[in-house]
N, C-alpha and C. Protein backbone atom coordinates (compact mmCIF):
# COMPACT_ATOMS: atom_id res chain seq x y z
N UNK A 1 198.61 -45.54 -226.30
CA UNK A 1 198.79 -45.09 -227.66
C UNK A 1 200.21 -44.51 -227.77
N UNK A 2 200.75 -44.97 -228.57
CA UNK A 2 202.29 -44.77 -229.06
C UNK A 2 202.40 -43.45 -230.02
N UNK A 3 203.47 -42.85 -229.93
CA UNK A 3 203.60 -41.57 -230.28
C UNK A 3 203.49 -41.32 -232.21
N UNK A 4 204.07 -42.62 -232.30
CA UNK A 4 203.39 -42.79 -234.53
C UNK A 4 202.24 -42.44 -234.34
N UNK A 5 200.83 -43.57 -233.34
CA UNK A 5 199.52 -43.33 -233.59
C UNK A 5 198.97 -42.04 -233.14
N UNK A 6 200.01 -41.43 -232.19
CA UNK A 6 198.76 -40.44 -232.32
C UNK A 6 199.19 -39.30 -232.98
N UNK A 7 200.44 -38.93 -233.51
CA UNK A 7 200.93 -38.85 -234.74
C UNK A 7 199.71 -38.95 -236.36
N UNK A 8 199.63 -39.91 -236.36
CA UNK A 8 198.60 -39.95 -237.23
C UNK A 8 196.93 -39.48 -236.67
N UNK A 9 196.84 -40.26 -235.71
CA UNK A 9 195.68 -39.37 -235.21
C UNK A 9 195.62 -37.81 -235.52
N UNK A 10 196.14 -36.94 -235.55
CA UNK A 10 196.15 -35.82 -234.72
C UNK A 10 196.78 -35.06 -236.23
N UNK A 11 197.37 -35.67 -237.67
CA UNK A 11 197.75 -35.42 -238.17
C UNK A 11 197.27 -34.21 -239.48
N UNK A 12 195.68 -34.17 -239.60
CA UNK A 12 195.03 -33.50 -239.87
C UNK A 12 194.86 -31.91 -239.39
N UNK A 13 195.36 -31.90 -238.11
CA UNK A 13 194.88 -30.90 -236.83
C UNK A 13 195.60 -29.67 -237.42
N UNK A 14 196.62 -29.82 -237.50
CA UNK A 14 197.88 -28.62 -238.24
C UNK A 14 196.47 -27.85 -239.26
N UNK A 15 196.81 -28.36 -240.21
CA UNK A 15 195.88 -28.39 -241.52
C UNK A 15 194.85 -27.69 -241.09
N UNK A 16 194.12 -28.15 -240.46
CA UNK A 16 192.47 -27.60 -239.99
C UNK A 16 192.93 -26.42 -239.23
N UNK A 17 193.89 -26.03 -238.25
CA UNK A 17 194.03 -25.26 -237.61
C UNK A 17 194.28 -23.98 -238.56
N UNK A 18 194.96 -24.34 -239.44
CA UNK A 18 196.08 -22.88 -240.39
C UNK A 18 194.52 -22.77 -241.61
N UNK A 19 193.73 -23.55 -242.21
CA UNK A 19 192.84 -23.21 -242.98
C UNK A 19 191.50 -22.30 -241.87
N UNK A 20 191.20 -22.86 -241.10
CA UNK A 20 190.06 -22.04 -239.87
C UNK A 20 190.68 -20.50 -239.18
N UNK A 21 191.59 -20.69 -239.04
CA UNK A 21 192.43 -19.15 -238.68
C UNK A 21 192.64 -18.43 -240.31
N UNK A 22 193.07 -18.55 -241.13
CA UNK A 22 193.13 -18.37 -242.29
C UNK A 22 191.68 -17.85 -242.82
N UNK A 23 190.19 -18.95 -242.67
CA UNK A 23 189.22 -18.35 -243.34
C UNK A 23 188.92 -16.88 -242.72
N UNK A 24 189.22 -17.46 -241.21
CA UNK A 24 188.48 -16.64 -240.28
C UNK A 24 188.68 -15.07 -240.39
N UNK A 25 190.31 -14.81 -240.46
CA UNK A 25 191.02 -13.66 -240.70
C UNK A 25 190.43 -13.53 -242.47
N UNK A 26 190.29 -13.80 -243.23
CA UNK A 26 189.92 -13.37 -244.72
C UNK A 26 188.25 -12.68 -244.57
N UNK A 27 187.59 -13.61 -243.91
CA UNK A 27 186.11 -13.30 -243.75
C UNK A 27 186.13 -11.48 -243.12
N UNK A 28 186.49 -11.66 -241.79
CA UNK A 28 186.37 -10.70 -240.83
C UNK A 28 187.46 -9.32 -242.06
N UNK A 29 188.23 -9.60 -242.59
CA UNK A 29 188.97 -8.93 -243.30
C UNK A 29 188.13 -7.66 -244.84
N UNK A 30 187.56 -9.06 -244.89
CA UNK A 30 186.59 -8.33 -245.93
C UNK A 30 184.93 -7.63 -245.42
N UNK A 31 185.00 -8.17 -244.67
CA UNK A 31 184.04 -7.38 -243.80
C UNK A 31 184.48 -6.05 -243.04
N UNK A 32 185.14 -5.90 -242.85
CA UNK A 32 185.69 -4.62 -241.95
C UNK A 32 186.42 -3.85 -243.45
N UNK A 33 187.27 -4.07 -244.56
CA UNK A 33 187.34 -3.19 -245.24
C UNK A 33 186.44 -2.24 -246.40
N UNK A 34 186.37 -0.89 -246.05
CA UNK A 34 185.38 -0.43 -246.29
C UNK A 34 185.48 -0.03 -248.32
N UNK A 35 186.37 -0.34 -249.05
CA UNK A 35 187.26 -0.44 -250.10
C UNK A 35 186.11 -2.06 -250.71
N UNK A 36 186.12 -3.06 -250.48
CA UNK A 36 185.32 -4.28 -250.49
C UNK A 36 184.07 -4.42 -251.01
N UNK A 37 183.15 -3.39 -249.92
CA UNK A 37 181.91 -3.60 -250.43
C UNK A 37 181.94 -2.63 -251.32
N UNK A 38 182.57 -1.71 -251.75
CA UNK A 38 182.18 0.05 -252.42
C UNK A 38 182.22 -0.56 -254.10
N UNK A 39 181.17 0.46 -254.45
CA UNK A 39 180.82 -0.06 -255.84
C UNK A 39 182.14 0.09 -256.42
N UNK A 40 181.25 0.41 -258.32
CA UNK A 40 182.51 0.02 -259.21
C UNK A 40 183.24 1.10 -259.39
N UNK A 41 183.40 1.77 -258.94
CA UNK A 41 184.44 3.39 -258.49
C UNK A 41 185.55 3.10 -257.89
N UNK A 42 185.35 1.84 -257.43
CA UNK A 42 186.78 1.60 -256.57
C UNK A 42 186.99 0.78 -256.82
N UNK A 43 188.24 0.58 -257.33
CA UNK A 43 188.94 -0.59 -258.12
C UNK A 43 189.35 -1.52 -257.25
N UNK A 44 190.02 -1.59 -255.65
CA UNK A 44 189.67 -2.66 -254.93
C UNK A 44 188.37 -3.23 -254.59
N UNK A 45 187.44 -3.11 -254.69
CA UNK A 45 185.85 -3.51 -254.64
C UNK A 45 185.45 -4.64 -254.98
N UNK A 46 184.68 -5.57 -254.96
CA UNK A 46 184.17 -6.81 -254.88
C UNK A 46 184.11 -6.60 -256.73
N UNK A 47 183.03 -5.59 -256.73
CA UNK A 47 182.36 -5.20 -258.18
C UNK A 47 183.67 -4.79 -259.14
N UNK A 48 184.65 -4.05 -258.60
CA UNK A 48 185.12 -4.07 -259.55
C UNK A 48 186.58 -5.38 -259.90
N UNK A 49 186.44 -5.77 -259.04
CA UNK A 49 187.54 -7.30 -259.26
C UNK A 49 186.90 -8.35 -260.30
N UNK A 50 185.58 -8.50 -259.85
CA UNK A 50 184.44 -9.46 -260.10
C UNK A 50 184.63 -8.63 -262.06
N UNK A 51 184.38 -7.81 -262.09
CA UNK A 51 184.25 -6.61 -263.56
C UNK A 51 185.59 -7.46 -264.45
N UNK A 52 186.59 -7.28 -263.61
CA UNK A 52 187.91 -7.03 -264.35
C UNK A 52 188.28 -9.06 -264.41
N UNK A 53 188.03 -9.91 -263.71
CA UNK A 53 187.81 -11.33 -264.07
C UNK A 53 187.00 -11.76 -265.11
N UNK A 54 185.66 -11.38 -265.39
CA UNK A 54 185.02 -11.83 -265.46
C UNK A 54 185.21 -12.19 -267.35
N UNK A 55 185.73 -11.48 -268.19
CA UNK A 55 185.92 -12.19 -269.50
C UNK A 55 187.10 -12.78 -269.50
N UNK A 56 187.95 -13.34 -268.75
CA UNK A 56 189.17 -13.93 -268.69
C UNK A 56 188.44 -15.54 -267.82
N UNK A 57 187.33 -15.36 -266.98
CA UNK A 57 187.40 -16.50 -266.43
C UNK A 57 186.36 -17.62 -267.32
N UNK A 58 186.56 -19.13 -266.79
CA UNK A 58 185.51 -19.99 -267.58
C UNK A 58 184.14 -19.47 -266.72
N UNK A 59 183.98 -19.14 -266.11
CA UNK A 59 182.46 -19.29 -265.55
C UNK A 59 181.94 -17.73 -265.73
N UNK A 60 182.42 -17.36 -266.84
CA UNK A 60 182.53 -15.03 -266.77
C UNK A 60 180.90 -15.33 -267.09
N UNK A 61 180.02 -15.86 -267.38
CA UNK A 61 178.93 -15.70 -267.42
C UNK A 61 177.83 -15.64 -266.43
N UNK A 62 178.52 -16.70 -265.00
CA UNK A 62 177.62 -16.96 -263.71
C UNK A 62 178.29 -15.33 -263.19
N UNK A 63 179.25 -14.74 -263.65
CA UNK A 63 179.57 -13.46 -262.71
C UNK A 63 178.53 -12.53 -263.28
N UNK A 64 177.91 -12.65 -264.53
CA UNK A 64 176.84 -11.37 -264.60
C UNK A 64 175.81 -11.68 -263.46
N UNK A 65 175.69 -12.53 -262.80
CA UNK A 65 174.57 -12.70 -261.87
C UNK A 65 175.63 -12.04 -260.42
N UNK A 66 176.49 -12.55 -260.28
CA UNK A 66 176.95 -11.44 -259.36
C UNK A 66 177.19 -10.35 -259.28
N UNK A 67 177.45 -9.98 -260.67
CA UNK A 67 177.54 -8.28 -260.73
C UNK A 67 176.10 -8.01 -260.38
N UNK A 68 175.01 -8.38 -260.89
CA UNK A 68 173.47 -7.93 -260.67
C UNK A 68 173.68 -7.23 -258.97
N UNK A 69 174.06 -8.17 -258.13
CA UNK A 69 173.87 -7.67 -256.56
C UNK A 69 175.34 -7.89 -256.23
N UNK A 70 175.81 -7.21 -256.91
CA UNK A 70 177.49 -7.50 -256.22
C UNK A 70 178.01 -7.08 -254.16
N UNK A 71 176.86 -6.23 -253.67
CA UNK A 71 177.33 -6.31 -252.45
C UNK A 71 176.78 -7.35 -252.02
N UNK A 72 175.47 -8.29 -252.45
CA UNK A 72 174.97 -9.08 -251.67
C UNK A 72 176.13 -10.46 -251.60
N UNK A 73 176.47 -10.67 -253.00
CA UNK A 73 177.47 -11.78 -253.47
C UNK A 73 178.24 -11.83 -252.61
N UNK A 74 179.10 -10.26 -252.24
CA UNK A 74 180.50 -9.96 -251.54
C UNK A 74 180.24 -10.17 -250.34
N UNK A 75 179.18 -9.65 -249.71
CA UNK A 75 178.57 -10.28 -248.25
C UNK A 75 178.48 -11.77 -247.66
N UNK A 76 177.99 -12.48 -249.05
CA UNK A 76 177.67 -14.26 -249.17
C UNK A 76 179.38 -14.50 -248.92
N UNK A 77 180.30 -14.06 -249.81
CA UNK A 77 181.61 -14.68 -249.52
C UNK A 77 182.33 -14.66 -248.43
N UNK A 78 181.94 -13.05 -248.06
CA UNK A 78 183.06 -13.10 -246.67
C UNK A 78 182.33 -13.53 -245.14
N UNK A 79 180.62 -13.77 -245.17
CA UNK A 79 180.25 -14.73 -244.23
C UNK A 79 180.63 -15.97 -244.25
N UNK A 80 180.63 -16.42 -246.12
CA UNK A 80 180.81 -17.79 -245.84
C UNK A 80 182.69 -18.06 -245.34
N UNK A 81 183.18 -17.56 -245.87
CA UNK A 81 185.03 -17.66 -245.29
C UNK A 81 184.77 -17.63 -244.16
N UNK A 82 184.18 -16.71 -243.28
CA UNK A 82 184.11 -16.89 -242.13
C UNK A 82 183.28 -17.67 -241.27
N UNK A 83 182.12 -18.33 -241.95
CA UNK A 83 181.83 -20.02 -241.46
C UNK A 83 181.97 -20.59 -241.67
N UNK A 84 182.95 -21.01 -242.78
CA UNK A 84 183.87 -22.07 -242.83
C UNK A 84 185.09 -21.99 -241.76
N UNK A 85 185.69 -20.93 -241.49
CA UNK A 85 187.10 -20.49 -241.08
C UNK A 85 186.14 -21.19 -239.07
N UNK A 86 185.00 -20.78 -238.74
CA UNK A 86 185.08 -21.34 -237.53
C UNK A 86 184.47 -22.38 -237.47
N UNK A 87 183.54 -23.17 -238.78
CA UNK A 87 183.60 -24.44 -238.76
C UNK A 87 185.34 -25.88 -238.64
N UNK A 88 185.56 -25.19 -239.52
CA UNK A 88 187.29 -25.66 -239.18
C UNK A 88 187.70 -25.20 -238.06
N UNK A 89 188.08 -24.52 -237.46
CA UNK A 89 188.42 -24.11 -236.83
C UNK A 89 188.06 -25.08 -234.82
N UNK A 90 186.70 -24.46 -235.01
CA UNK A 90 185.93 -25.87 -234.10
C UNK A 90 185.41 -27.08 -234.20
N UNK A 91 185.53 -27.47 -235.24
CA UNK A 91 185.30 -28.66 -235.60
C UNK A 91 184.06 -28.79 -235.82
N UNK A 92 183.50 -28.15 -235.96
CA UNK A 92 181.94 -28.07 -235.62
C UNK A 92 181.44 -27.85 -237.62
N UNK A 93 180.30 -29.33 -237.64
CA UNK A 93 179.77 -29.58 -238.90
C UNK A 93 181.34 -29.43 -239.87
N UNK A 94 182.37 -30.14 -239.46
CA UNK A 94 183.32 -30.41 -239.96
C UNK A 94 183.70 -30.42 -241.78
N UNK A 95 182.49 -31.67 -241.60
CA UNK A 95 182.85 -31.96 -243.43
C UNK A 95 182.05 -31.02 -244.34
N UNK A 96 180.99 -29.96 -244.11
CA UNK A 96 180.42 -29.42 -244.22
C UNK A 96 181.03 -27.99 -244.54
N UNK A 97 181.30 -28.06 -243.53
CA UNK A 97 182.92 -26.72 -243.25
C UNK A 97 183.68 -27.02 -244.66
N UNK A 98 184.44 -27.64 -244.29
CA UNK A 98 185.56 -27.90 -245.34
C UNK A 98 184.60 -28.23 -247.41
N UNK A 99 183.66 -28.82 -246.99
CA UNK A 99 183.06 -28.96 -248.47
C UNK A 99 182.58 -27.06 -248.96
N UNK A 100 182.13 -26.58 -248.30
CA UNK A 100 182.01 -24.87 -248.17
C UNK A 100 183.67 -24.33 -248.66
N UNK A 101 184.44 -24.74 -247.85
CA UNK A 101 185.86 -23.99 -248.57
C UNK A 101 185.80 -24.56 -249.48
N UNK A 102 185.98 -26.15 -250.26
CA UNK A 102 186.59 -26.30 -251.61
C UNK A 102 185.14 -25.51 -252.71
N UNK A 103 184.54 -25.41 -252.12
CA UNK A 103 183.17 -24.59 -253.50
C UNK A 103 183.86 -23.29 -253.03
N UNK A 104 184.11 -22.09 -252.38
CA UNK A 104 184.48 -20.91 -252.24
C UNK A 104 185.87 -20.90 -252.68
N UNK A 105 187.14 -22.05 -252.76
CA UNK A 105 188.17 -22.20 -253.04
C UNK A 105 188.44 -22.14 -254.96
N UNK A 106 187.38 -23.27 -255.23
CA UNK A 106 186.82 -23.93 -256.55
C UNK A 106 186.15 -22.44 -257.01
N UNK A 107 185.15 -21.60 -256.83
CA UNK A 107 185.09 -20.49 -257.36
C UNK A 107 186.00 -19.46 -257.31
N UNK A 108 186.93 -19.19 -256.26
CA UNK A 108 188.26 -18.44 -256.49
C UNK A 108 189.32 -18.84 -257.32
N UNK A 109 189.71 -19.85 -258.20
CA UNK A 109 190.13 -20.40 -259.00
C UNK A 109 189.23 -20.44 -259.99
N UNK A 110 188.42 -20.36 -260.16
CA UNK A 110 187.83 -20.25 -261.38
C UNK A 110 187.66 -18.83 -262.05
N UNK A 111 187.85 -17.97 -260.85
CA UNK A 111 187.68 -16.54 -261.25
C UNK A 111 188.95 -15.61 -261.38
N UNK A 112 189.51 -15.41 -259.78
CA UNK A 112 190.88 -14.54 -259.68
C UNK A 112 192.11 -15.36 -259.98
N UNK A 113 192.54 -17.18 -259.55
CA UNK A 113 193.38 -17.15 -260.18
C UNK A 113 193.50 -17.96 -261.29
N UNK A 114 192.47 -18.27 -262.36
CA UNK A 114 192.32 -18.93 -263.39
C UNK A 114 193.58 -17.92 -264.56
N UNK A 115 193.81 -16.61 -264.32
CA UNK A 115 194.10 -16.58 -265.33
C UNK A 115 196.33 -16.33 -264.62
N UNK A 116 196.37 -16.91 -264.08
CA UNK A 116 197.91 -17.16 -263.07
C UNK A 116 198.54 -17.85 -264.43
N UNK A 117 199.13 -17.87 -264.71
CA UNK A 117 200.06 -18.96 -264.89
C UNK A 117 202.15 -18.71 -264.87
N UNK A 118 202.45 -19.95 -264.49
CA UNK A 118 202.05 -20.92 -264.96
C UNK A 118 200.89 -21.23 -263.62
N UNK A 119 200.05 -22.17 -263.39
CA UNK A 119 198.74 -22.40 -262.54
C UNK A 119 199.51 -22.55 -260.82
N UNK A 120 200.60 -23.27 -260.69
CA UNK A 120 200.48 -23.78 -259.61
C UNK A 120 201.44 -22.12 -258.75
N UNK A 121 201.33 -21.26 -259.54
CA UNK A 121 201.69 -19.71 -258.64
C UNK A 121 200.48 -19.19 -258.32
N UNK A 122 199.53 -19.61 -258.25
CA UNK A 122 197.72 -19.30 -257.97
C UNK A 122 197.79 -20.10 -256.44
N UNK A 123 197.08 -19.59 -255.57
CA UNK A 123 197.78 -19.89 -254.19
C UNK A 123 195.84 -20.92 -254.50
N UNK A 124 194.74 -20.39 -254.80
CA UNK A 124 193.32 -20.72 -254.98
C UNK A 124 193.28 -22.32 -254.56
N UNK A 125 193.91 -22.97 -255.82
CA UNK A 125 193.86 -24.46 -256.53
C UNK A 125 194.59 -24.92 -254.92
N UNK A 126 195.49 -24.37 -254.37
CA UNK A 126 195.88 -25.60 -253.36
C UNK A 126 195.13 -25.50 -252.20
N UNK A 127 194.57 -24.14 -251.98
CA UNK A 127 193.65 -23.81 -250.95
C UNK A 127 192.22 -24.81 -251.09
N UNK A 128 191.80 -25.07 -252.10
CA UNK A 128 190.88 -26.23 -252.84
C UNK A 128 191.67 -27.37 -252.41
N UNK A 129 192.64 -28.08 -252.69
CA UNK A 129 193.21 -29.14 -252.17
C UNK A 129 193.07 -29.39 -251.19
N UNK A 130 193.74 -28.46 -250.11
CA UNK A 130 193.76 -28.83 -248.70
C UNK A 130 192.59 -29.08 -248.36
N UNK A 131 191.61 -28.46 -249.12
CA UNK A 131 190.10 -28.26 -247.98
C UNK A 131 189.93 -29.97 -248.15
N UNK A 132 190.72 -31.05 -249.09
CA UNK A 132 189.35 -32.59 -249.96
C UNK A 132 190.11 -33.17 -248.29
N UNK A 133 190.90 -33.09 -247.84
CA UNK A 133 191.14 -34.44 -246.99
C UNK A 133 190.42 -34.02 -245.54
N UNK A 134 189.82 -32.67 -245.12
CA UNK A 134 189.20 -32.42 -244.38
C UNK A 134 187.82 -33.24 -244.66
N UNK A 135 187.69 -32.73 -245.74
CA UNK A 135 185.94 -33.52 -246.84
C UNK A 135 185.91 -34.77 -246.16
N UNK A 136 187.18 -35.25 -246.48
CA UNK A 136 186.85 -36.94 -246.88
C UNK A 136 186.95 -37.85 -245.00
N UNK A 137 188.02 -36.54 -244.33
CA UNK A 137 188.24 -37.49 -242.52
C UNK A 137 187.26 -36.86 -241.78
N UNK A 138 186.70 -35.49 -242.28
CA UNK A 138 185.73 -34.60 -241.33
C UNK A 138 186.57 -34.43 -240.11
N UNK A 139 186.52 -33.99 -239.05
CA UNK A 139 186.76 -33.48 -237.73
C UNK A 139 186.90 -34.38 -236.79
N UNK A 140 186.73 -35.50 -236.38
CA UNK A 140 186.59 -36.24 -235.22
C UNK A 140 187.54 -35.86 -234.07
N UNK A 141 188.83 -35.30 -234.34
CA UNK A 141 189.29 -34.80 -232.63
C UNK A 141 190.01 -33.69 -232.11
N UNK A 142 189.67 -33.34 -231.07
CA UNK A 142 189.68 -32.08 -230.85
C UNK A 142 188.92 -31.12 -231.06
N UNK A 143 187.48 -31.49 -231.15
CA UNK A 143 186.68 -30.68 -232.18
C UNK A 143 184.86 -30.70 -231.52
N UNK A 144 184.33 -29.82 -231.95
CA UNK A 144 182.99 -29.98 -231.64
C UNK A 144 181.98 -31.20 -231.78
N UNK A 145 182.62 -31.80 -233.28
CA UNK A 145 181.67 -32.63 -233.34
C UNK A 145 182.02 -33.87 -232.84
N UNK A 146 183.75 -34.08 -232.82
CA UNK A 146 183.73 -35.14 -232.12
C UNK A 146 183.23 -35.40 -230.72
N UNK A 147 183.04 -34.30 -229.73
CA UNK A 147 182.74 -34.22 -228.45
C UNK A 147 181.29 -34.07 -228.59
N UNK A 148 180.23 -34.04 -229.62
CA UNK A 148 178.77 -34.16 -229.72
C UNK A 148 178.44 -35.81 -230.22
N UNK A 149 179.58 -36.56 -230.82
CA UNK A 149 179.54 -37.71 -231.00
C UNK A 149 179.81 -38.81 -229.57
N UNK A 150 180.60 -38.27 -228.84
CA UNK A 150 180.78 -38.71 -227.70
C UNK A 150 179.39 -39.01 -226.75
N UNK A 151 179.33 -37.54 -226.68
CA UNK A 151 177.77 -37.53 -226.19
C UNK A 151 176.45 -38.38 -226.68
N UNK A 152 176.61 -38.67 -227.89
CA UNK A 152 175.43 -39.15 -228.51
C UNK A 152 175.72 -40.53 -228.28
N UNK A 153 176.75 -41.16 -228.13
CA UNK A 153 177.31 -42.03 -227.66
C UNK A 153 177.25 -43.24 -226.51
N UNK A 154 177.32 -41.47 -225.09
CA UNK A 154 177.14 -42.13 -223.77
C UNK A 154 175.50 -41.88 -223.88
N UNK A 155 174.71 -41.59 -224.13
CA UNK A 155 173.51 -40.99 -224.33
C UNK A 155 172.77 -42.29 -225.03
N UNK A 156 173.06 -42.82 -226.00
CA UNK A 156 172.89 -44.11 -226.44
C UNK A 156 172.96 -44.85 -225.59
N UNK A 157 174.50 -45.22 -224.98
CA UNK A 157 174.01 -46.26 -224.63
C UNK A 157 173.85 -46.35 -223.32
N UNK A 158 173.29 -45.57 -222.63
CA UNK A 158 172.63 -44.90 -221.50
C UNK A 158 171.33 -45.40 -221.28
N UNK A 159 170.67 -45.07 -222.88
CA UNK A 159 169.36 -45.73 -222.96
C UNK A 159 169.31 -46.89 -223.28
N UNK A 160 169.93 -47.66 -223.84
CA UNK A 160 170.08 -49.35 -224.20
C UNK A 160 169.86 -49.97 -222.70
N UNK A 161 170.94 -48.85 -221.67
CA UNK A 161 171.44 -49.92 -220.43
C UNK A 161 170.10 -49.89 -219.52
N UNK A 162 169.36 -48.68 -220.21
CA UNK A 162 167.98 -48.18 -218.99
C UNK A 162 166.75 -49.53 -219.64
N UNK A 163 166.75 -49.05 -221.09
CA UNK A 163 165.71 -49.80 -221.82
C UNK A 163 166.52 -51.41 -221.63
N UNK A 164 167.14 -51.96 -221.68
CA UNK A 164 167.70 -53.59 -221.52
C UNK A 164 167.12 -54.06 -219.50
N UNK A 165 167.54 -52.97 -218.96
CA UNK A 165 167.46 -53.33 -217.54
C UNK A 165 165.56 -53.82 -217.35
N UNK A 166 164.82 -52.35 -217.75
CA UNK A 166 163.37 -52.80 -217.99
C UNK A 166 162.62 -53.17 -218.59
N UNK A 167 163.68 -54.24 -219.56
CA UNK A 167 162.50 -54.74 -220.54
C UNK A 167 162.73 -56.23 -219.94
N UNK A 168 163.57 -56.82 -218.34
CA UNK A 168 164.11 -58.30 -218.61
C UNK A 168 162.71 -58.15 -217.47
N UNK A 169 162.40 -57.25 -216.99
CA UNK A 169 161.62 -57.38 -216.01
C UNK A 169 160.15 -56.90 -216.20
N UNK A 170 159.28 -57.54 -215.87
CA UNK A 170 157.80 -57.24 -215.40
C UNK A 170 157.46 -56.11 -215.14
N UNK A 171 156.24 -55.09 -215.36
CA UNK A 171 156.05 -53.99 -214.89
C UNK A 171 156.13 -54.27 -213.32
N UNK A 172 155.58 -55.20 -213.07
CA UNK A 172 155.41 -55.27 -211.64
C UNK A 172 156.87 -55.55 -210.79
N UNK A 173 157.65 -56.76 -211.57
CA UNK A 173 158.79 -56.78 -210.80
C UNK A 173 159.71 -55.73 -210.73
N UNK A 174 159.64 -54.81 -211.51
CA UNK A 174 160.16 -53.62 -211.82
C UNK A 174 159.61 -52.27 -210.37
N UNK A 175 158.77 -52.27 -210.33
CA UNK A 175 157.82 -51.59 -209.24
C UNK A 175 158.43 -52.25 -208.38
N UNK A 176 158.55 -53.75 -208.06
CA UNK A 176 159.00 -53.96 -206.82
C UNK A 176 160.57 -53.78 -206.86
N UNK A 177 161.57 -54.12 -207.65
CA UNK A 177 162.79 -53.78 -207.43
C UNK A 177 162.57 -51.97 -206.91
N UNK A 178 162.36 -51.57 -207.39
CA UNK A 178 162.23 -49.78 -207.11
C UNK A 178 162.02 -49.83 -205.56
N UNK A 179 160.97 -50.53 -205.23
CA UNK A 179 160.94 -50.38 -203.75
C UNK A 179 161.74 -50.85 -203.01
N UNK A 180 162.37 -51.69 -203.37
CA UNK A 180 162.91 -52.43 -202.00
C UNK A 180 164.77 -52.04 -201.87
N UNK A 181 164.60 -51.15 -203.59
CA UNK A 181 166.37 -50.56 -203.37
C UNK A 181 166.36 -48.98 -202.50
């Protein structure tokens, strides 16, 4: 393999690497600051960000359901950043991963930077971008799932070579090859 192909091979990897370190540090970030979960008294707070979006954004109506349990919401986000951040990250349930960031990306644009403009100074919308070409190649290298595909692989055809060997033969000629190797 010539240095273009694996060039392209491998060309995704950047990408996946800086979005999975990226979720990972946002998740763990909002989890450890104690400012985050604290109700609407504190103006850095889930509740009160979520408060101060919510008639400026198109979806200000699905946020009265998050205000209802705003620590549970704020909890849902910064687990999910952070299983996305080590789904990317390891490759592991890849397209899955990355379809999780563009819906957590796609609701951060719809909420905190919907009201940016002009739009493309909203960091949200490209963080949504990056996640579609993960979507669309998923993970295959360097990655968990490509090395569970491998496996499923030699594992396959492991059993083809077991099931092909004893199906050309007789129970009995089979019994006797066994013995006499």
């Amino acid at each position: 393999m010539d240095l273009s192909e694996k060039a392209t091979r491998y060309a995704l990897l950047p990408l996946r690497l800086f979005l999975g370190v990226t979720f990972i540090y946002a998740g763990l970030d909002k989890l450890t600051d104690s400012h985050y979960l604290a109700g609407l008294s504190d103006p850095t707070s889930f509740a009160s960000m979520t408060t101060g979006v919510k008639a400026g954004s198109p979806i200000g109506p699905l946020l009265d359901l998050a205000l209802k349990a705003p620590t549970g919401f704020a909890l849902a986000i910064a687990i999910g950043e952070l299983a996305v951040g080590l789904g990317a990250l390891f490759g592991l349930l890849g397209r899955i991963a990355a379809f999780g960031g563009v819906l957590l990306n796609l609701s951060f644009w719809l909420t905190v930077s919907w009201q940016v403009h002009p739009y493309y100074l909203g960091n949200d919308l490209i963080y949504l971008m990056a996640w579609v070409p993960l979507v669309l190649a998923g993970t295959p290298y360097l990655s968990l799932d490509g090395w569970l595909a491998s496996r499923r692989k030699q594992t396959s055809a492991g059993g083809q070579r077991l099931r092909s060997d004893s199906s050309s033969n007789s129970p009995i000629e089979s019994r006797s090859a066994e013995r006499s190797s």
